[in-house]
N, C-alpha and C. Protein backbone atom coordinates (compact mmCIF):
# COMPACT_ATOMS: atom_id res chain seq x y z
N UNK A 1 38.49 140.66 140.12
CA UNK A 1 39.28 141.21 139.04
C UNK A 1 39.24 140.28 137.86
N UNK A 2 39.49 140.93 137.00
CA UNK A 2 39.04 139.75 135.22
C UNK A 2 40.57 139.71 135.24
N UNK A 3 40.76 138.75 134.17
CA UNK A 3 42.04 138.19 134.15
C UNK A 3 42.28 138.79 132.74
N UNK A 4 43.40 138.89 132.67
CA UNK A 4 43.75 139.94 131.06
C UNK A 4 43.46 139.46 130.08
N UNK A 5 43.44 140.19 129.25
CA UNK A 5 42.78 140.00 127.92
C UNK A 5 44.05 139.55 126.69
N UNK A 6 45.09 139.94 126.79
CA UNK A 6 46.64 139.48 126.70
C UNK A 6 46.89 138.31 126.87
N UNK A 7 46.95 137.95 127.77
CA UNK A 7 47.04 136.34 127.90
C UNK A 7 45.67 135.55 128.67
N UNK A 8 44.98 134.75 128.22
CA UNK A 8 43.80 134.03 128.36
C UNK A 8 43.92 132.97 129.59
N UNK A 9 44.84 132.41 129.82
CA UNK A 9 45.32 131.70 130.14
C UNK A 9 45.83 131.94 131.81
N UNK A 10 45.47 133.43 132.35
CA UNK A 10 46.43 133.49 133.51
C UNK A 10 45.01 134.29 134.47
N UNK A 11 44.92 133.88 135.70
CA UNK A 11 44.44 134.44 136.55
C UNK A 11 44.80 136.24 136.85
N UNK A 12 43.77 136.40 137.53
CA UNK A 12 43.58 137.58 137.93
C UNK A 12 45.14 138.30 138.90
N UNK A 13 45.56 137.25 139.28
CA UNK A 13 47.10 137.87 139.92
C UNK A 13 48.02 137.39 139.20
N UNK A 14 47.89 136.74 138.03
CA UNK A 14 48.99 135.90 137.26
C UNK A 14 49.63 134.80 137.29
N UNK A 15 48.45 133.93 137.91
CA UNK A 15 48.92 132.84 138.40
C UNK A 15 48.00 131.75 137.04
N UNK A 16 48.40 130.52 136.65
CA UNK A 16 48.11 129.96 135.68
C UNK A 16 47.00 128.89 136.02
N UNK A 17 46.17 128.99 135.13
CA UNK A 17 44.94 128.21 135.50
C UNK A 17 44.94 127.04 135.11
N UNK A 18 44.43 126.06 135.34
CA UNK A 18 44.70 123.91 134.29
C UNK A 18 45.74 123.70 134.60
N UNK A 19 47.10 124.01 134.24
CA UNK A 19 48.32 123.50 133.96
C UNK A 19 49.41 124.23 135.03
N UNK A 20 49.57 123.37 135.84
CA UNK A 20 50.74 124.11 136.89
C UNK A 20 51.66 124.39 136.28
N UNK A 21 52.16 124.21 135.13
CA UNK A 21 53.29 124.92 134.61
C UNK A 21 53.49 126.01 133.68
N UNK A 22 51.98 126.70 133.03
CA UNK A 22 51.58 127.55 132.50
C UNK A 22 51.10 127.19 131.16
N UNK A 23 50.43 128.01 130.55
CA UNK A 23 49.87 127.35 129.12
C UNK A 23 48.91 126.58 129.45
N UNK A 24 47.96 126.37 128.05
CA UNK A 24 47.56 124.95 128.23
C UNK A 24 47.97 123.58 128.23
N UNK A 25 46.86 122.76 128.45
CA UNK A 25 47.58 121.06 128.70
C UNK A 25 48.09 120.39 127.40
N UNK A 26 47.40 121.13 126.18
CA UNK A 26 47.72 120.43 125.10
C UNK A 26 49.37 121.23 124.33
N UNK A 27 49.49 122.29 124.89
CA UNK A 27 50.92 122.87 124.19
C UNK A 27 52.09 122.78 125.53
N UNK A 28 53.15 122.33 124.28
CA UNK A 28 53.97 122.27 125.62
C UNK A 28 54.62 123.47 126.18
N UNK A 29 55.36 123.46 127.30
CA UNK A 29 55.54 124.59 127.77
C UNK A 29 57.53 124.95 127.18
N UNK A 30 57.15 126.05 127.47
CA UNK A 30 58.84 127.34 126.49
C UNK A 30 60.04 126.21 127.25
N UNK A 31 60.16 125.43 128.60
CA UNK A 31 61.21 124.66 128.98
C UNK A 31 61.37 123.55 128.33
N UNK A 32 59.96 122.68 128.35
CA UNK A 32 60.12 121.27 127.65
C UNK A 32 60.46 121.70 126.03
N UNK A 33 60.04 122.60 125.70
CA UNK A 33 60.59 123.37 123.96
C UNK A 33 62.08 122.90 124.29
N UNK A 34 63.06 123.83 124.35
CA UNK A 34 63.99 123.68 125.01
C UNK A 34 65.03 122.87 124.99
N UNK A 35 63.93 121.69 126.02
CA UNK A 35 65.05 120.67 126.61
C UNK A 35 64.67 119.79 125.07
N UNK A 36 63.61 119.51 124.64
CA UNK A 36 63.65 118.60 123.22
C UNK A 36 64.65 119.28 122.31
N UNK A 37 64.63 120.79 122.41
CA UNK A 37 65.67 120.97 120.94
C UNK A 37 67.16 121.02 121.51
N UNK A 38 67.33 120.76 122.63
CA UNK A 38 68.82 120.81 122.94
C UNK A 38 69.20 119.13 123.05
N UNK A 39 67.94 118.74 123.11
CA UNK A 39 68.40 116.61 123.13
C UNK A 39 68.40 116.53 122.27
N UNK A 40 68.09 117.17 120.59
CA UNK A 40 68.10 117.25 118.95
C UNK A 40 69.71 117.77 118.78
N UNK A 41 70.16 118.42 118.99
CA UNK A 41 71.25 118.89 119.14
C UNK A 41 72.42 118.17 119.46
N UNK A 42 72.24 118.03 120.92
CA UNK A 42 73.30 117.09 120.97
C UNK A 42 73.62 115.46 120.93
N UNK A 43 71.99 115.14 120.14
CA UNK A 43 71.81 114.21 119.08
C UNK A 43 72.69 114.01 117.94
N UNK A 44 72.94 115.68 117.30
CA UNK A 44 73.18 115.51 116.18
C UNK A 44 74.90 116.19 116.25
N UNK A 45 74.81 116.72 117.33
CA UNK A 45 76.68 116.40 118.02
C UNK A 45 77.42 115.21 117.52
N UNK A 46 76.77 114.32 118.58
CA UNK A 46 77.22 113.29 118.81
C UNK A 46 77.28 112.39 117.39
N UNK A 47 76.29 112.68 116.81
CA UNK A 47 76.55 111.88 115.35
C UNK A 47 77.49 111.93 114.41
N UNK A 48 77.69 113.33 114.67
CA UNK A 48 78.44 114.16 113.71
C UNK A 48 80.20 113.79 114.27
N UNK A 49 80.16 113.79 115.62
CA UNK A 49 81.59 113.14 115.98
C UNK A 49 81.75 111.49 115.76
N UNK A 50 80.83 111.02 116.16
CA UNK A 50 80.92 108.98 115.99
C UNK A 50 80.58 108.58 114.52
N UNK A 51 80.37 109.89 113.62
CA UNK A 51 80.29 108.57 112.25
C UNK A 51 81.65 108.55 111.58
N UNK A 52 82.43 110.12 111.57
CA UNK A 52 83.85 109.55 111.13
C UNK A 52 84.68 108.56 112.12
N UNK A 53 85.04 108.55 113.53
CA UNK A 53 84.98 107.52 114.08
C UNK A 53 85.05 105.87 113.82
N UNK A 54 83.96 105.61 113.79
CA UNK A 54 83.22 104.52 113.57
C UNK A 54 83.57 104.40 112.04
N UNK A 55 83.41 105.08 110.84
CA UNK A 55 84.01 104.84 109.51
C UNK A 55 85.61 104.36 109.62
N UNK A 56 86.15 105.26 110.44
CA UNK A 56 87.96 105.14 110.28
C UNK A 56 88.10 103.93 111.33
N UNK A 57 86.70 103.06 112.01
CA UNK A 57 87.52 101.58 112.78
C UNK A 57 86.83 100.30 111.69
N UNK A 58 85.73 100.64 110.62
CA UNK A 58 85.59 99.49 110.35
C UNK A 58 86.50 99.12 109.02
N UNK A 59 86.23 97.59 109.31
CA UNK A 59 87.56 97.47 108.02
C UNK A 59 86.94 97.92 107.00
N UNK A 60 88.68 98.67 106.04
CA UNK A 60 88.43 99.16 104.66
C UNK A 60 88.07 97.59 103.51
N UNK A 61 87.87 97.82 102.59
CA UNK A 61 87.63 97.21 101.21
C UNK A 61 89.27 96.82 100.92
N UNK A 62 89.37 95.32 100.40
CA UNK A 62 90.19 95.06 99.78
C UNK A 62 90.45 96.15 98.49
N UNK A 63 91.41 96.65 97.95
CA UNK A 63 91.28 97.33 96.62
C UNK A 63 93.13 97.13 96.44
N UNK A 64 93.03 96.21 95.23
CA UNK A 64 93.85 95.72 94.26
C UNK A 64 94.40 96.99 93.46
N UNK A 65 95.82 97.45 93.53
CA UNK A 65 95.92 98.69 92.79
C UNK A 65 97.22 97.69 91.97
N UNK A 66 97.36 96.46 92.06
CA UNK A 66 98.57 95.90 91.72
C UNK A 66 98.34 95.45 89.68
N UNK A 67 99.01 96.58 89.25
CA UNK A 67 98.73 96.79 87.83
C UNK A 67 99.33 95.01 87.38
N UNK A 68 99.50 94.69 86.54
CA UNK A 68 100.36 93.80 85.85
C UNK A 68 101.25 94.37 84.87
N UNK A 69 102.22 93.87 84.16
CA UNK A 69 102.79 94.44 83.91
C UNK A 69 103.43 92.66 82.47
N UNK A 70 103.08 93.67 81.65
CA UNK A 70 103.22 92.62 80.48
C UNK A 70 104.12 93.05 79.63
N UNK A 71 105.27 92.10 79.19
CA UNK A 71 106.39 92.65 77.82
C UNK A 71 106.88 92.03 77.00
N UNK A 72 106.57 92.07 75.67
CA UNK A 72 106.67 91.10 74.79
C UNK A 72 108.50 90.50 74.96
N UNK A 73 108.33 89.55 74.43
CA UNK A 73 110.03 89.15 74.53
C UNK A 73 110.91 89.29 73.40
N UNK A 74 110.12 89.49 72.19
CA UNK A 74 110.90 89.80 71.06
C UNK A 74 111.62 91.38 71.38
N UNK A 75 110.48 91.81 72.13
CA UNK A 75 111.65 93.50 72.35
C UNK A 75 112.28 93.19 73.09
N UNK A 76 113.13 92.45 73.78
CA UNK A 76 113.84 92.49 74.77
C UNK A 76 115.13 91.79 74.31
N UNK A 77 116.73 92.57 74.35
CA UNK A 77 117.41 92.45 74.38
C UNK A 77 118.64 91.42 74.90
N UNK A 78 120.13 90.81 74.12
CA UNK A 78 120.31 90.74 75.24
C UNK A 78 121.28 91.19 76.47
N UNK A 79 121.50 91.57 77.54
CA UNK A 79 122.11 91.99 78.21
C UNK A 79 121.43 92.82 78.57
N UNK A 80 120.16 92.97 78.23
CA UNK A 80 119.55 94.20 79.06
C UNK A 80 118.24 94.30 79.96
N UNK A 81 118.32 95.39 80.78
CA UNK A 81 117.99 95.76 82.09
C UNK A 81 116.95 97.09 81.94
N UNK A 82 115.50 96.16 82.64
CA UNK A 82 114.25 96.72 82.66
C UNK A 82 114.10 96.98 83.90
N UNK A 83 113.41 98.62 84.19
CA UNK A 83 113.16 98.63 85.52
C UNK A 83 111.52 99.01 85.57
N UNK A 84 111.13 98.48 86.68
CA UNK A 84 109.43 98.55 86.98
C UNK A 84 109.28 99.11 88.06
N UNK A 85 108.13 99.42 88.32
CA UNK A 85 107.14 100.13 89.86
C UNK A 85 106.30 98.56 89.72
N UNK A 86 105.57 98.06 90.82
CA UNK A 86 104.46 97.71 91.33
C UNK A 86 104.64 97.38 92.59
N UNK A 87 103.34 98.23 93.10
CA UNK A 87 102.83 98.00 94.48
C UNK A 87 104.25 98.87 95.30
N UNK A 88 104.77 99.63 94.34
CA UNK A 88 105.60 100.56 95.80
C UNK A 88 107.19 99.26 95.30
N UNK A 89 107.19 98.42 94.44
CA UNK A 89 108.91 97.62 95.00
C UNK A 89 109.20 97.86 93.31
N UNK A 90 110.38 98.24 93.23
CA UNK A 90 110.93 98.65 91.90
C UNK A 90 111.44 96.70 91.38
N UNK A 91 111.59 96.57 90.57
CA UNK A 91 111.33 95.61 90.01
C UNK A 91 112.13 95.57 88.95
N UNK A 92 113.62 94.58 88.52
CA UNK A 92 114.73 94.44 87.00
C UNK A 92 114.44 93.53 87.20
N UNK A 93 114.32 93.52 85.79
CA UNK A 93 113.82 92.50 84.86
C UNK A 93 115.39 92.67 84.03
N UNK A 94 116.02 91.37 83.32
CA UNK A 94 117.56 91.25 83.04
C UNK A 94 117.54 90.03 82.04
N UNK A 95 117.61 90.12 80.19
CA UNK A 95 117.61 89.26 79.23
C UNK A 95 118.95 88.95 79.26
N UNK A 96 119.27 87.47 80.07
CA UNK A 96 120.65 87.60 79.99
C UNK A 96 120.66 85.65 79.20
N UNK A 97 121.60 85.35 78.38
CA UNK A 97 121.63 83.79 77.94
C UNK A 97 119.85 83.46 76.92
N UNK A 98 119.50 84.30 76.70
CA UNK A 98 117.87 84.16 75.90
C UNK A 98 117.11 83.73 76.89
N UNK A 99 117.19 84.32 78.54
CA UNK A 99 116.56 83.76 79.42
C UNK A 99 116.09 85.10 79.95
N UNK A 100 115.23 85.33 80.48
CA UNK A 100 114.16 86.93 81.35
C UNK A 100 114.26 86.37 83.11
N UNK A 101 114.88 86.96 83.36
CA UNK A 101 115.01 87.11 84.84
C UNK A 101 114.58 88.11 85.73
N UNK A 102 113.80 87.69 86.81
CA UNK A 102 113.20 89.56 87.42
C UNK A 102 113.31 89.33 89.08
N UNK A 103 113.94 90.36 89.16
CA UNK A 103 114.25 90.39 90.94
C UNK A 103 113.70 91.40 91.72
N UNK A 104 113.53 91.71 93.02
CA UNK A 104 113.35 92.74 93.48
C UNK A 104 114.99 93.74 93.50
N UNK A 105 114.40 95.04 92.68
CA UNK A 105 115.78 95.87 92.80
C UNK A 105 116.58 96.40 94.21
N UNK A 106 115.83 95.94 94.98
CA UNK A 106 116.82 96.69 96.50
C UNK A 106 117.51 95.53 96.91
N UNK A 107 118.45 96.47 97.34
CA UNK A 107 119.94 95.45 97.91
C UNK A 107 118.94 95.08 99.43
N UNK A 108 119.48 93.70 99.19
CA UNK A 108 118.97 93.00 100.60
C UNK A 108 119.65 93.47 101.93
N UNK A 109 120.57 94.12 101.59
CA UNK A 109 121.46 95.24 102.88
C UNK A 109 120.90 95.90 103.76
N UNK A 110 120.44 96.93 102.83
CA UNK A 110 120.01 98.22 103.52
C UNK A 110 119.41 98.91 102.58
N UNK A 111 118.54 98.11 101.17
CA UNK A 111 117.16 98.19 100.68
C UNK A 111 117.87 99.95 99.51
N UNK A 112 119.13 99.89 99.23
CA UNK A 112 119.32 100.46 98.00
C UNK A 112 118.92 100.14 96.77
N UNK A 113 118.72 101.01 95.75
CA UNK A 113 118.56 100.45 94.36
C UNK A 113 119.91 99.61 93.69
N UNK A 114 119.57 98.43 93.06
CA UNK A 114 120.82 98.17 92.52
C UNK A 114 120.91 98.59 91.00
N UNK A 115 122.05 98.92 90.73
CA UNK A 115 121.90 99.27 88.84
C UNK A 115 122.48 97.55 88.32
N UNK A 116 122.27 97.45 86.99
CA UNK A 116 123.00 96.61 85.90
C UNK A 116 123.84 97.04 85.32
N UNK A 117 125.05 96.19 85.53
CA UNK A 117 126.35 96.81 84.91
C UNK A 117 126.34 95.21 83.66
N UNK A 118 126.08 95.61 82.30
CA UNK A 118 125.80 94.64 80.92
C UNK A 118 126.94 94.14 80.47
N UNK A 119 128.24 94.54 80.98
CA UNK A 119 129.82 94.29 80.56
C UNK A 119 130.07 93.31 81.80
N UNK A 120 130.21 93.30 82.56
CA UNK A 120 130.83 92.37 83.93
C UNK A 120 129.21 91.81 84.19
N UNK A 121 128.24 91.48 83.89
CA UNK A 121 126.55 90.62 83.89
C UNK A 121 126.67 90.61 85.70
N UNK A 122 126.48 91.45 86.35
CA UNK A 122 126.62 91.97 87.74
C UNK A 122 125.51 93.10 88.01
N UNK A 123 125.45 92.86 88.79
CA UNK A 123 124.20 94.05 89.59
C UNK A 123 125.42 94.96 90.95
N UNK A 124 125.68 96.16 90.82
CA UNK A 124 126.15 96.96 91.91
C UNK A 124 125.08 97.64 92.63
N UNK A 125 125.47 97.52 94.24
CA UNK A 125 124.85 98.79 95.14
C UNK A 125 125.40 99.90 95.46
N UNK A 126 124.87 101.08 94.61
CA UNK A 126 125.28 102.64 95.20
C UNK A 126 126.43 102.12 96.42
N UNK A 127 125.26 101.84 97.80
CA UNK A 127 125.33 102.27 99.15
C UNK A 127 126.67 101.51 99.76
N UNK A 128 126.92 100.40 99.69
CA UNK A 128 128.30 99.37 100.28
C UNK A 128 128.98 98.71 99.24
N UNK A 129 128.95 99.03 98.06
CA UNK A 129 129.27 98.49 97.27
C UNK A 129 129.29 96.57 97.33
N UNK A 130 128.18 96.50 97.31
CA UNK A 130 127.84 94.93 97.12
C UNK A 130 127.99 94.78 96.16
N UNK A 131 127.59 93.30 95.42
CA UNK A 131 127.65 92.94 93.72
C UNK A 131 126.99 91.48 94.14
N UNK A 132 125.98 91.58 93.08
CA UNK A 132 125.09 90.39 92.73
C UNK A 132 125.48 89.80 91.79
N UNK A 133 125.29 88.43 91.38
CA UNK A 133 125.47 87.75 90.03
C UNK A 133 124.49 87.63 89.23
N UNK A 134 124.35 87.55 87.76
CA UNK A 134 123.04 87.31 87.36
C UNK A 134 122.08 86.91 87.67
N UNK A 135 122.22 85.77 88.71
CA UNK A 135 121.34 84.78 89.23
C UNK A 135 120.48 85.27 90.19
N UNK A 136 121.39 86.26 90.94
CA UNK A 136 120.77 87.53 92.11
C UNK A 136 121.51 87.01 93.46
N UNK A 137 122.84 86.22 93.17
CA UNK A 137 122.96 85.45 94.28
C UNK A 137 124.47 86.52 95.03
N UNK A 138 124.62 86.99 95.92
CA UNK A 138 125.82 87.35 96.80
C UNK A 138 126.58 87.13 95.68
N UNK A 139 127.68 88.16 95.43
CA UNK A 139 129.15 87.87 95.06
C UNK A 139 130.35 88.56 96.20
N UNK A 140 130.29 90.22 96.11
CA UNK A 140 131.04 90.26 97.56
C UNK A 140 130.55 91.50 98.40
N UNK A 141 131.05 92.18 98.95
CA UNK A 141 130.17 93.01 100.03
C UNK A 141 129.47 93.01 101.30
N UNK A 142 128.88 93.58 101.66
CA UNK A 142 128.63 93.21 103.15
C UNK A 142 127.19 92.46 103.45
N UNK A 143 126.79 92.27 102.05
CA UNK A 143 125.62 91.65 102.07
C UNK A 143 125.66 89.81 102.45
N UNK A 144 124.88 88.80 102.44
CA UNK A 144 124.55 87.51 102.65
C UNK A 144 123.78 87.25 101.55
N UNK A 145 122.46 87.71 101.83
CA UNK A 145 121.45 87.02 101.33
C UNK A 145 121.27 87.56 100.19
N UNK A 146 121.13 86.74 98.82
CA UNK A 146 120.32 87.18 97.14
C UNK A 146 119.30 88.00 97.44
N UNK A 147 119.12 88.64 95.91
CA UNK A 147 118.23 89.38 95.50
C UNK A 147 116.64 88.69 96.06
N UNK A 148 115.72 89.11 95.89
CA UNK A 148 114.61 88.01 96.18
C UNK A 148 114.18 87.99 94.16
N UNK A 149 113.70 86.87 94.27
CA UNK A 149 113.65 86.87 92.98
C UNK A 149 111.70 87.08 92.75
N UNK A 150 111.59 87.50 91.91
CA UNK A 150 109.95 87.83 90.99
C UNK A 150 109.68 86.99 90.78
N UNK A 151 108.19 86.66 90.34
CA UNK A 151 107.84 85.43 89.78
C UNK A 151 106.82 85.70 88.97
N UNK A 152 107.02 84.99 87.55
CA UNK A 152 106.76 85.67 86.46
C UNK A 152 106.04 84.49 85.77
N UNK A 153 105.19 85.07 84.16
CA UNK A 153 105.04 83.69 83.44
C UNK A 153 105.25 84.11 82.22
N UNK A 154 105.55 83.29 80.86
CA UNK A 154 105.64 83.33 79.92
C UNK A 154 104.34 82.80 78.90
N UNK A 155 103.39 83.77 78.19
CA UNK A 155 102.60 83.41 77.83
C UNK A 155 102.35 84.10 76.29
N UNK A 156 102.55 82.75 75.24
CA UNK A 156 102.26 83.62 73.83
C UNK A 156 103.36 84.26 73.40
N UNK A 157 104.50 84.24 73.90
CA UNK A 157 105.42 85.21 73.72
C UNK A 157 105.91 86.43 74.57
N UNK A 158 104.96 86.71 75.49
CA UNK A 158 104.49 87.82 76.42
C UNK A 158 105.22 87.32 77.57
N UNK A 159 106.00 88.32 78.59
CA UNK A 159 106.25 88.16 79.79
C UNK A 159 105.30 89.06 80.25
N UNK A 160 104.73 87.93 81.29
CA UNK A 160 103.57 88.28 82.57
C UNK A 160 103.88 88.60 83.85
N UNK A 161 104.12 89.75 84.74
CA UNK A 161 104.57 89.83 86.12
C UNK A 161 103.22 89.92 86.44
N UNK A 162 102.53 89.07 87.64
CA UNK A 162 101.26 89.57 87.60
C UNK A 162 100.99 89.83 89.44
């Protein structure tokens, strides 16, 4: 019997001639197809899960978002009370005696804002009614410890929080 004319490749009962696994030796066969594009695959699985991964464990970049914050001193008053942002901590600044003073604004309590009261030269807390002195130091309330104080420079005329 001749072997079909359809496929070249297959004996007279359909059995495969050269290559025990069908086809010729030089093409690969429809399984090894297959198994290479499913090891491409979950090649590209796996990549696709371990690079965010692997991004979110190595360390980030230092990045400085800490503005400065500069104010001439001729505008500044006296008895009066500047408030700032940096880095997330609100920040009074207080022209009291021709002197610039700058503290962190939360009560060392329980991290309320404090206001400036310019008649009694005192800092009050909303929350327990504490009271600071100019200096930022305890006067009475349930607090202990002062304001923390800023640290600043004077340059040219310019106050520098940096």
């Amino acid at each position: 019997m001749k072997s079909c004319p359809y496929n070249p490749g297959s004996g007279p009962f359909g059995e495969a001639r050269g290559n025990p696994r069908g086809g010729s030796p030089s093409q690969p066969s429809r399984r090894g197809f297959f198994h290479v594009c499913f090891a491409m695959m979950t090649g590209a699985a796996g990549f696709i899960v371990a690079f965010p991964i692997f991004s979110f464990l190595r360390l980030p970049k230092r990045i400085s978002t800490a503005k400065t914050i500069e104010l001439p001193l001729a505008g500044l008053s006296e008895d009066q009370a500047m408030f700032f942002e940096r880095d997330g901590t609100q920040i009074v600044l207080i022209y009291t005696n021709r002197e610039p003073k700058a503290f962190d604004a939360a009560c060392t309590h329980l991290g309320c804002l404090v206001s400036w009261d310019q008649n009694e030269h005192v800092f009050h807390c909303p929350c327990h009614g504490a009271v600071f002195d100019d200096q930022g130091a305890a006067v009475k309330g349930p607090v202990n410890a002062p304001l923390k104080k800023i640290k600043f420079e004077i340059a040219k005329g310019v106050l520098v929080i940096a």
